[in-house]
PDB file of N, CA and C in Angstrom:
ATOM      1  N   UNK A   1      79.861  68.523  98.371  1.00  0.00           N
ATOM      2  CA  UNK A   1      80.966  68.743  99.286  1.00  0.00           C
ATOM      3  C   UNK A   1      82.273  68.959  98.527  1.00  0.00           C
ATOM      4  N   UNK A   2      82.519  68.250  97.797  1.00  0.00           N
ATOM      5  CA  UNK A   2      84.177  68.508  96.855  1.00  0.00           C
ATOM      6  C   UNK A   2      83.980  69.645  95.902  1.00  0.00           C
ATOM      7  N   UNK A   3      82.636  69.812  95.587  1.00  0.00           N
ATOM      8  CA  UNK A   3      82.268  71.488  94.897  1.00  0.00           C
ATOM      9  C   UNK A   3      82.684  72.769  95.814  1.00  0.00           C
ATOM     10  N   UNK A   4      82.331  72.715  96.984  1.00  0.00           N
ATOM     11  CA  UNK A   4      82.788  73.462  98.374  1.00  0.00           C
ATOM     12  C   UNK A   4      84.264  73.378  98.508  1.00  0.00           C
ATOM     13  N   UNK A   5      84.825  72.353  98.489  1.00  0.00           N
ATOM     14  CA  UNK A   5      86.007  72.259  98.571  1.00  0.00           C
ATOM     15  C   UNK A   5      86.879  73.260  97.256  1.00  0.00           C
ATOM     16  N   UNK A   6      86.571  72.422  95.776  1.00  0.00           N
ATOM     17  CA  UNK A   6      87.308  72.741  94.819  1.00  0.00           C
ATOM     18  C   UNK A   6      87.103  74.524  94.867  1.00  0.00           C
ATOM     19  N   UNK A   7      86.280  75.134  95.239  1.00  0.00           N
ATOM     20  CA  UNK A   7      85.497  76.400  95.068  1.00  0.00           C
ATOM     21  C   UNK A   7      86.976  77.358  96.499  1.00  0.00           C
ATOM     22  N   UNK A   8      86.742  77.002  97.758  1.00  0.00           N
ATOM     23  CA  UNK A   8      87.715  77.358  98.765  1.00  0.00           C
ATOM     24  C   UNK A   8      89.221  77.071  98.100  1.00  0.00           C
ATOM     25  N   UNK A   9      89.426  76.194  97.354  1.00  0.00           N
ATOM     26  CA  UNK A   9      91.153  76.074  97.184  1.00  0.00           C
ATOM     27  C   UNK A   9      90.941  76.834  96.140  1.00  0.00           C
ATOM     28  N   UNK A  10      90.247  77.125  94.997  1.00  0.00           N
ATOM     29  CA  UNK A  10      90.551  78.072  93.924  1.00  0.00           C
ATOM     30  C   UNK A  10      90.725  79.633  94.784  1.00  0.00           C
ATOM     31  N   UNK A  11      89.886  79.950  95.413  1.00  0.00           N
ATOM     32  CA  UNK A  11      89.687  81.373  96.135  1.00  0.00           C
ATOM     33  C   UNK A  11      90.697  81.817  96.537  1.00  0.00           C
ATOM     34  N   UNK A  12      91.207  79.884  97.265  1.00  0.00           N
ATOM     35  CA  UNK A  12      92.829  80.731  98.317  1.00  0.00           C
ATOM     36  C   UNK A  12      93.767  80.704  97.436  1.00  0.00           C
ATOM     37  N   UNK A  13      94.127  80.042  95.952  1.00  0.00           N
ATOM     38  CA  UNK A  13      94.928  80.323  95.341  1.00  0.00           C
ATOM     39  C   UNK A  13      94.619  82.055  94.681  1.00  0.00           C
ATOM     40  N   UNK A  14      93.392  81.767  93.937  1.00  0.00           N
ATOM     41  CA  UNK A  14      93.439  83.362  93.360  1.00  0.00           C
ATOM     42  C   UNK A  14      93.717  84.210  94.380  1.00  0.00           C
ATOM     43  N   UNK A  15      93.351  84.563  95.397  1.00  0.00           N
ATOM     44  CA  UNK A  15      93.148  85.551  96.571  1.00  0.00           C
ATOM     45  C   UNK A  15      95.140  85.432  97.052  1.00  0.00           C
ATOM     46  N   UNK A  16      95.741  84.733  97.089  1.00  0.00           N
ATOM     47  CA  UNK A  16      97.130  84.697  96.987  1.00  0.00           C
ATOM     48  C   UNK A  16      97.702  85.150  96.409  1.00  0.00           C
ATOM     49  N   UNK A  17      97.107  84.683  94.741  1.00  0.00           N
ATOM     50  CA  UNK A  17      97.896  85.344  93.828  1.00  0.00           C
ATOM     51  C   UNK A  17      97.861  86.772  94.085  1.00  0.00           C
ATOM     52  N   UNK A  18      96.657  87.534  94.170  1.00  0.00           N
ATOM     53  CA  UNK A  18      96.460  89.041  94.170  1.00  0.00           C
ATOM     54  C   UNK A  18      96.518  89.398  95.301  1.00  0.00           C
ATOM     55  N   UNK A  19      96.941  88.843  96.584  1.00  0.00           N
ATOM     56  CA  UNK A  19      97.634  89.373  98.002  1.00  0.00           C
ATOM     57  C   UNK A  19      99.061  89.324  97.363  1.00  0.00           C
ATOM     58  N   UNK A  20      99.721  88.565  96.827  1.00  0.00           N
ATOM     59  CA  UNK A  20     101.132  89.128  96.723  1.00  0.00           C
ATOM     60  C   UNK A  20     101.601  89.723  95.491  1.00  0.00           C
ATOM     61  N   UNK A  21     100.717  89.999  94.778  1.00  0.00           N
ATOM     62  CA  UNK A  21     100.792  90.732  94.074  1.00  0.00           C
ATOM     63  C   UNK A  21     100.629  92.321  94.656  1.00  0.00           C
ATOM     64  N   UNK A  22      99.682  92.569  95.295  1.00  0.00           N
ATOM     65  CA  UNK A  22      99.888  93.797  96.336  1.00  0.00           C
ATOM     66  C   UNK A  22     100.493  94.080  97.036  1.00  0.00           C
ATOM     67  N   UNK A  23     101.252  92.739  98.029  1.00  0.00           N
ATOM     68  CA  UNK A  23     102.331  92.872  98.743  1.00  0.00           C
ATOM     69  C   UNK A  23     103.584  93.672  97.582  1.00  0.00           C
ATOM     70  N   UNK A  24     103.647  92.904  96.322  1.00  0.00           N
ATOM     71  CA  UNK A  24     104.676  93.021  95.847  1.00  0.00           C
ATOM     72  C   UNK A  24     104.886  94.823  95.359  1.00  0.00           C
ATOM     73  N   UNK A  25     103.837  95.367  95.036  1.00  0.00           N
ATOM     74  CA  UNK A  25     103.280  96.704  95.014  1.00  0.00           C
ATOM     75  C   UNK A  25     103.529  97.540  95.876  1.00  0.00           C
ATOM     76  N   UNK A  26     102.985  97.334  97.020  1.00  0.00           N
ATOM     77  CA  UNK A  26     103.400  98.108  97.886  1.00  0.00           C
ATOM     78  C   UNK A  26     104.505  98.171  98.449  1.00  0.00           C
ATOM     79  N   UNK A  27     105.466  96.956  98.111  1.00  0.00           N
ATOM     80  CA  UNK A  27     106.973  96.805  98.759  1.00  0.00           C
ATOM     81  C   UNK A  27     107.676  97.761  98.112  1.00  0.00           C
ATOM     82  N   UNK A  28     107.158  97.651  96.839  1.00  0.00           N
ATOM     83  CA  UNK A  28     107.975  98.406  95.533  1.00  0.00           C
ATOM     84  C   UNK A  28     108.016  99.766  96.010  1.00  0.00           C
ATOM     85  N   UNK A  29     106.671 100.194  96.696  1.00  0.00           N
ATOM     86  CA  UNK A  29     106.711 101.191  96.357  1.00  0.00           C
ATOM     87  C   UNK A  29     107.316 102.206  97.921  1.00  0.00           C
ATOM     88  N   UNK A  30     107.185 101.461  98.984  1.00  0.00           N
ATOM     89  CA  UNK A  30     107.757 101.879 100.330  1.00  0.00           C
ATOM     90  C   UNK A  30     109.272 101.812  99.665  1.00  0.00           C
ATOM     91  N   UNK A  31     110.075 101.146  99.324  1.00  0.00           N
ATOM     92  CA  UNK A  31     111.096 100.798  98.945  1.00  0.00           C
ATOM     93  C   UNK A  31     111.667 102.497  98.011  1.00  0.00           C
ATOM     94  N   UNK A  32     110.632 102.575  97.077  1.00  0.00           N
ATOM     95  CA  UNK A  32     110.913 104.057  97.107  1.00  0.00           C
ATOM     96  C   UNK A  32     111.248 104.841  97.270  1.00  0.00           C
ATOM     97  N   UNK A  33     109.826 105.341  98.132  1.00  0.00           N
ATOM     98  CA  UNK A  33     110.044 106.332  98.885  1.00  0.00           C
ATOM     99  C   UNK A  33     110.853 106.242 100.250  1.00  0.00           C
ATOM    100  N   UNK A  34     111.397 105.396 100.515  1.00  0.00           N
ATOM    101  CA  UNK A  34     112.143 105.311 101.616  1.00  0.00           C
ATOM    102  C   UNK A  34     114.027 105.533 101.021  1.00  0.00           C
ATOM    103  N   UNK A  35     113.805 105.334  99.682  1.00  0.00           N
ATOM    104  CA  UNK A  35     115.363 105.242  99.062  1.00  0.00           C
ATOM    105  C   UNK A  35     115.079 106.923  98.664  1.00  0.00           C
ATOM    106  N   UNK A  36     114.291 107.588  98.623  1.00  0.00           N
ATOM    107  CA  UNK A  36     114.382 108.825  97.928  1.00  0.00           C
ATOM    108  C   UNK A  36     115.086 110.162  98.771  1.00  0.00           C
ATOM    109  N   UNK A  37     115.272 110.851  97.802  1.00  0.00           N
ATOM    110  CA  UNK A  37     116.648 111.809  98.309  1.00  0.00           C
ATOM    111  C   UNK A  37     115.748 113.070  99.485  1.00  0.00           C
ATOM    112  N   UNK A  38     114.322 113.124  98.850  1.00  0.00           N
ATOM    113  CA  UNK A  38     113.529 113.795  99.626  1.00  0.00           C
ATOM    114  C   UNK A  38     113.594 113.060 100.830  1.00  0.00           C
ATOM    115  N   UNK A  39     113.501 112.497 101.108  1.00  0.00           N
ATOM    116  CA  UNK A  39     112.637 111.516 102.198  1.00  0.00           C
ATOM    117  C   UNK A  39     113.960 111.319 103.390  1.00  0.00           C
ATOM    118  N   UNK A  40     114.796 110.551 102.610  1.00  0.00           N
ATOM    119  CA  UNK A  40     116.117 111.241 103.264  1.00  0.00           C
ATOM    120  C   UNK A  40     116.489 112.231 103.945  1.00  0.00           C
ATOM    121  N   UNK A  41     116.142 113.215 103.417  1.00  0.00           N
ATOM    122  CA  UNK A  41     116.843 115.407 103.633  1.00  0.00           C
ATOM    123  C   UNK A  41     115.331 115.537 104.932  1.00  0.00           C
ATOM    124  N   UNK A  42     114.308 114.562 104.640  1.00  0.00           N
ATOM    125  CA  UNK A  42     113.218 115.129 105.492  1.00  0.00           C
ATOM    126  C   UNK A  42     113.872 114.914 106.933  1.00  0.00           C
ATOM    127  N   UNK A  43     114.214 113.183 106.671  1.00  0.00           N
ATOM    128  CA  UNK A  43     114.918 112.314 108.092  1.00  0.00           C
ATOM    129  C   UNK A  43     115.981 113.022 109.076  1.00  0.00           C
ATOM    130  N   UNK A  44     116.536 113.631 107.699  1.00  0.00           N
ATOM    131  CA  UNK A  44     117.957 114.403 108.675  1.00  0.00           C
ATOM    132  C   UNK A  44     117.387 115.637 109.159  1.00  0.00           C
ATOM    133  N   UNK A  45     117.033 116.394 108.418  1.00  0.00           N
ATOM    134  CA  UNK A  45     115.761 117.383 109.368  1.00  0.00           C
ATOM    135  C   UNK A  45     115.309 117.394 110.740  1.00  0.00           C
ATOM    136  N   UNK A  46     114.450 116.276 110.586  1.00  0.00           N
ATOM    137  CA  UNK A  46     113.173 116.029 111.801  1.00  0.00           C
ATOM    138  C   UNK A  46     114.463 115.332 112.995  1.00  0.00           C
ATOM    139  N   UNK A  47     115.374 114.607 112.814  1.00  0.00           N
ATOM    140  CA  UNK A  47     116.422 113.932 113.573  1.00  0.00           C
ATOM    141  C   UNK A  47     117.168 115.605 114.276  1.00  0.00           C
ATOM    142  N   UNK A  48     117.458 116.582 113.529  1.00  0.00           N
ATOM    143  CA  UNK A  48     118.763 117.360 114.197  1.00  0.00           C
ATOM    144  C   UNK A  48     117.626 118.044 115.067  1.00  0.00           C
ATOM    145  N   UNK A  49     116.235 118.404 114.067  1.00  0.00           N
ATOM    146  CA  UNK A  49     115.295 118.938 115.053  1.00  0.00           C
ATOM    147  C   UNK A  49     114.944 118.652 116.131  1.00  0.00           C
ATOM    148  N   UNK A  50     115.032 117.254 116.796  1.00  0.00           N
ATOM    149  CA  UNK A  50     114.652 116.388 117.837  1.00  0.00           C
ATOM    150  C   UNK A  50     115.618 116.171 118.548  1.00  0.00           C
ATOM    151  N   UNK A  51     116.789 116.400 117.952  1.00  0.00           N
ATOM    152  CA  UNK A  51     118.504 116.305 118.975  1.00  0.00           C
ATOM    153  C   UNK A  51     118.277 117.619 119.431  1.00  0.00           C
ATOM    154  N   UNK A  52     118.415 118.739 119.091  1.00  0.00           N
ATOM    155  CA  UNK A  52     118.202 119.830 119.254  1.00  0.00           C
ATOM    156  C   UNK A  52     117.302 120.765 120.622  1.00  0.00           C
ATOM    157  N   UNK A  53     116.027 119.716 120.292  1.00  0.00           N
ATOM    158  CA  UNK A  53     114.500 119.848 121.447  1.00  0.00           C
ATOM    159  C   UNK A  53     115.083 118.736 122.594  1.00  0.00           C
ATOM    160  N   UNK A  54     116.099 117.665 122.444  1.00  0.00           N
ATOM    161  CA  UNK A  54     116.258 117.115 123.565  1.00  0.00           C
ATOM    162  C   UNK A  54     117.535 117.625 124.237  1.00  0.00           C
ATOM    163  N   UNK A  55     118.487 118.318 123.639  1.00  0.00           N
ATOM    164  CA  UNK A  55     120.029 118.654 123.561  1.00  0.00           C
ATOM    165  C   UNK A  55     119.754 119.602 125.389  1.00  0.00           C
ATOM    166  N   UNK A  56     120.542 119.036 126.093  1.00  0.00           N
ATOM    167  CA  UNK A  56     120.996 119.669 127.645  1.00  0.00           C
ATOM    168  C   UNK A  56     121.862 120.685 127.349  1.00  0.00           C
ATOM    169  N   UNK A  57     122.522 120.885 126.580  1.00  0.00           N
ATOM    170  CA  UNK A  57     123.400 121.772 126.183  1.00  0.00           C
ATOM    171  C   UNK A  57     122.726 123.419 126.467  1.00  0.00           C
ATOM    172  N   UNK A  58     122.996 123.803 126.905  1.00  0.00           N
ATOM    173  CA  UNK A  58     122.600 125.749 126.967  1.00  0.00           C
ATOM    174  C   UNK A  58     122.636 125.927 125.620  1.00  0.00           C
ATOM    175  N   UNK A  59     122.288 126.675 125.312  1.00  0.00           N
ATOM    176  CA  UNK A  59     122.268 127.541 123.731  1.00  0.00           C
ATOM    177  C   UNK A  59     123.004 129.232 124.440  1.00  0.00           C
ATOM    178  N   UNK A  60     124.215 129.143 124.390  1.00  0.00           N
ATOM    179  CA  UNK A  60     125.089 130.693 124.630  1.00  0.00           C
ATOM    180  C   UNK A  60     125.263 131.823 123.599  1.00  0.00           C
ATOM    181  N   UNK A  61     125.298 132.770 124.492  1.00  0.00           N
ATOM    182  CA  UNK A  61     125.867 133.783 122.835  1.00  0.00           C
ATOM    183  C   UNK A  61     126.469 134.951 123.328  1.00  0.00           C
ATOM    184  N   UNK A  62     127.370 134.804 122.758  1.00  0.00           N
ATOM    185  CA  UNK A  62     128.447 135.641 123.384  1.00  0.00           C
ATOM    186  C   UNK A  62     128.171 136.936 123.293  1.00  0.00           C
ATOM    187  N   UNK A  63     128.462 137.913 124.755  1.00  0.00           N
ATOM    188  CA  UNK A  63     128.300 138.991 124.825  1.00  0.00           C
ATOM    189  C   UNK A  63     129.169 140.268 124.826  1.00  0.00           C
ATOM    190  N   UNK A  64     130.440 139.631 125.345  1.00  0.00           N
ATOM    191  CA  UNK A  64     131.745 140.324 125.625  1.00  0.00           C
ATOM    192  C   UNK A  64     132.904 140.114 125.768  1.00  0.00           C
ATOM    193  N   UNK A  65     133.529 140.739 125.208  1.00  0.00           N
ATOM    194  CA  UNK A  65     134.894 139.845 124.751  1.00  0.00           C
ATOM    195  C   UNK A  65     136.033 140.715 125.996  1.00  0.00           C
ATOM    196  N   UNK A  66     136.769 139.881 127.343  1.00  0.00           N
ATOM    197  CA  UNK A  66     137.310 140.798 127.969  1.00  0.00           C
ATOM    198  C   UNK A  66     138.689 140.878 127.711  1.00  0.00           C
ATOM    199  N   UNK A  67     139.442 139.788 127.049  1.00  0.00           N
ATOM    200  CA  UNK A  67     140.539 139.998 126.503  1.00  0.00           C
ATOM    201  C   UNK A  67     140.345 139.103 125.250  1.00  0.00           C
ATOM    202  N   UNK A  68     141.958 138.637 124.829  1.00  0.00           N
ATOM    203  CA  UNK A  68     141.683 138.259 123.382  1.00  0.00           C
ATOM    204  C   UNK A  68     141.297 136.631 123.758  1.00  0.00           C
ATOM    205  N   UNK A  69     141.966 136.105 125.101  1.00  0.00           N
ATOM    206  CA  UNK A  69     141.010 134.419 125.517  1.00  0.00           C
ATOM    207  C   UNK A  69     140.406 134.413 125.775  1.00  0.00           C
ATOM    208  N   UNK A  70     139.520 135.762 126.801  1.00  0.00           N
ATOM    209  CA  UNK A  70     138.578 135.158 127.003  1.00  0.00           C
ATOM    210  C   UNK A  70     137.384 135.571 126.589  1.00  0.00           C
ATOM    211  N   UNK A  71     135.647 135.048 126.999  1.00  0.00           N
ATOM    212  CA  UNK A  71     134.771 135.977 126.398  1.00  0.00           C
ATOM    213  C   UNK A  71     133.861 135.428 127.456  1.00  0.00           C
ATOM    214  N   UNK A  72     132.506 136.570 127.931  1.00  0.00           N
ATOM    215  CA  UNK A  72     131.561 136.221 128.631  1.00  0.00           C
ATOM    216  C   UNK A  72     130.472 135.947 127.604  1.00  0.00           C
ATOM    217  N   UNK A  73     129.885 134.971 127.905  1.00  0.00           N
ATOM    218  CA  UNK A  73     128.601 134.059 127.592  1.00  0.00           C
ATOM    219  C   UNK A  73     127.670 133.824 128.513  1.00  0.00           C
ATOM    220  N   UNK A  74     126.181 134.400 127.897  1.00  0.00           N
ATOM    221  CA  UNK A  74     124.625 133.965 128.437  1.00  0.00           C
ATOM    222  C   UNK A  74     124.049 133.423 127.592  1.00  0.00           C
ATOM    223  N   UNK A  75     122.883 132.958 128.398  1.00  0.00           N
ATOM    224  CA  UNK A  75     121.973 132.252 127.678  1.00  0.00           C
ATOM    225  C   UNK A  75     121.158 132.608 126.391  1.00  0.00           C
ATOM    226  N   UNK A  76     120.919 132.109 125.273  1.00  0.00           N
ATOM    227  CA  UNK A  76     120.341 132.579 123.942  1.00  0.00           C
ATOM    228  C   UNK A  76     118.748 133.399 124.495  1.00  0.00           C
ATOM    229  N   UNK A  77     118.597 134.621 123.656  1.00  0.00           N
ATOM    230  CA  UNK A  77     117.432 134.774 124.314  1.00  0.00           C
ATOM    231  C   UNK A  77     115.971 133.575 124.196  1.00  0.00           C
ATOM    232  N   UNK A  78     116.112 133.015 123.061  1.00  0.00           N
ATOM    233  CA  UNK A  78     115.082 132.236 122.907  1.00  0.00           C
ATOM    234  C   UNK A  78     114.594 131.169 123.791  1.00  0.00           C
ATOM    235  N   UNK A  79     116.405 130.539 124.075  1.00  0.00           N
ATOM    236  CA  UNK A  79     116.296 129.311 125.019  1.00  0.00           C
ATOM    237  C   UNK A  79     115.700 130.033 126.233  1.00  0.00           C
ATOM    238  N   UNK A  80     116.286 131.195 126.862  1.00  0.00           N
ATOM    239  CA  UNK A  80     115.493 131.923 128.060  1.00  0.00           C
ATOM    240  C   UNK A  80     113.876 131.489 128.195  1.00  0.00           C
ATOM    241  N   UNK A  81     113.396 132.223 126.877  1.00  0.00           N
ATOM    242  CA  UNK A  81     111.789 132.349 126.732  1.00  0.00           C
ATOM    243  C   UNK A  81     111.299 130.632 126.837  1.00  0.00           C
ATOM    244  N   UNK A  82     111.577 130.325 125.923  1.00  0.00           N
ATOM    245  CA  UNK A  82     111.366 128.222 126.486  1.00  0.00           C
ATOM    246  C   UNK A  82     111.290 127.706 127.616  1.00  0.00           C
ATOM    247  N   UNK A  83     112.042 128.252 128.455  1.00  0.00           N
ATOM    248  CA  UNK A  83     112.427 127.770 129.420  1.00  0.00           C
ATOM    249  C   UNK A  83     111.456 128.354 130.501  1.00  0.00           C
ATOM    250  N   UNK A  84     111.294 129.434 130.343  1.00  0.00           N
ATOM    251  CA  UNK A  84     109.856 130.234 131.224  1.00  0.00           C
ATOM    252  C   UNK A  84     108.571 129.941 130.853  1.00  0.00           C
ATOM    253  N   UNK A  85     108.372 129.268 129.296  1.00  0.00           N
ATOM    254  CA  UNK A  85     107.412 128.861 128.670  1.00  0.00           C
ATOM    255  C   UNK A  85     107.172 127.573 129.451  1.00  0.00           C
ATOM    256  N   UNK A  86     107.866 126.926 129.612  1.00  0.00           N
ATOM    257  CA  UNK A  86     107.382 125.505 130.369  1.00  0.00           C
ATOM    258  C   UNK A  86     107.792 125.476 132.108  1.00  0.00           C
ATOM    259  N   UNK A  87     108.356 126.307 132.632  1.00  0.00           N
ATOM    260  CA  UNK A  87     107.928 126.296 133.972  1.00  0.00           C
ATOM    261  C   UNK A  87     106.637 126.906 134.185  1.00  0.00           C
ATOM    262  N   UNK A  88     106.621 128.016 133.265  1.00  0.00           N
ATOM    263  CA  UNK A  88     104.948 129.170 133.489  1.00  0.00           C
ATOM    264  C   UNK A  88     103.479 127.714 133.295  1.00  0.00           C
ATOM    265  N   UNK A  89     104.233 127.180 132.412  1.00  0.00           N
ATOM    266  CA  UNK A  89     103.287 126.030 131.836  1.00  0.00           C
ATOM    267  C   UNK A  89     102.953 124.546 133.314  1.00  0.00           C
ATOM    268  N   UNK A  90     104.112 124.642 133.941  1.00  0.00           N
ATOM    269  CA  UNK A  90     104.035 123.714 134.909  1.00  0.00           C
ATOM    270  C   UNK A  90     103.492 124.068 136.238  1.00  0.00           C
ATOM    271  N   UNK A  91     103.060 125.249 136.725  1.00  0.00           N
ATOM    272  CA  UNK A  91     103.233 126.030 137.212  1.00  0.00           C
ATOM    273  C   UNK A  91     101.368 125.258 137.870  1.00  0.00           C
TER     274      UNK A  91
END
């Protein structure tokens, strides 16, 4: 019985040691890639991309200028096509 015993407390010490030793590994290494300049430039990317896909805003583009204040504005053609893309889609 204290052979069983001494045998379980060695395991959970070794098995500790080399769980945080992996912890410590893998912290290192998320720590990384999360500080890296790539990883960063990706974030700001995928973020303006996703403001962008949620943005209420019209996408305009100016068509005609009738004096020097003012100017007429429609819709981007693309945003048009999107926009028929997911009613055609709901449809």
């Amino acid at each position: 019985m204290i052979g069983l015993l001494v045998g379980v407390a060695a395991g959970y010490v070794l098995g500790t040691r080399a769980g945080r030793a992996r912890y410590e590994q893998i912290s290192r290494t998320a720590r990384t890639v999360a500080t890296s300049p790539a990883t960063k430039k990706a974030i700001e990317i995928g973020r303006q991309k996703l403001a962008d896909a949620l943005s209420t805003t019209p996408k305009l583009e100016r068509i005609a200028d009738i004096d020097d204040t003012t100017s007429v504005y429609a819709p981007h053609e693309s945003a048009q096509s999107q926009g028929h893309a997911r009613n055609g889609a709901a449809r």
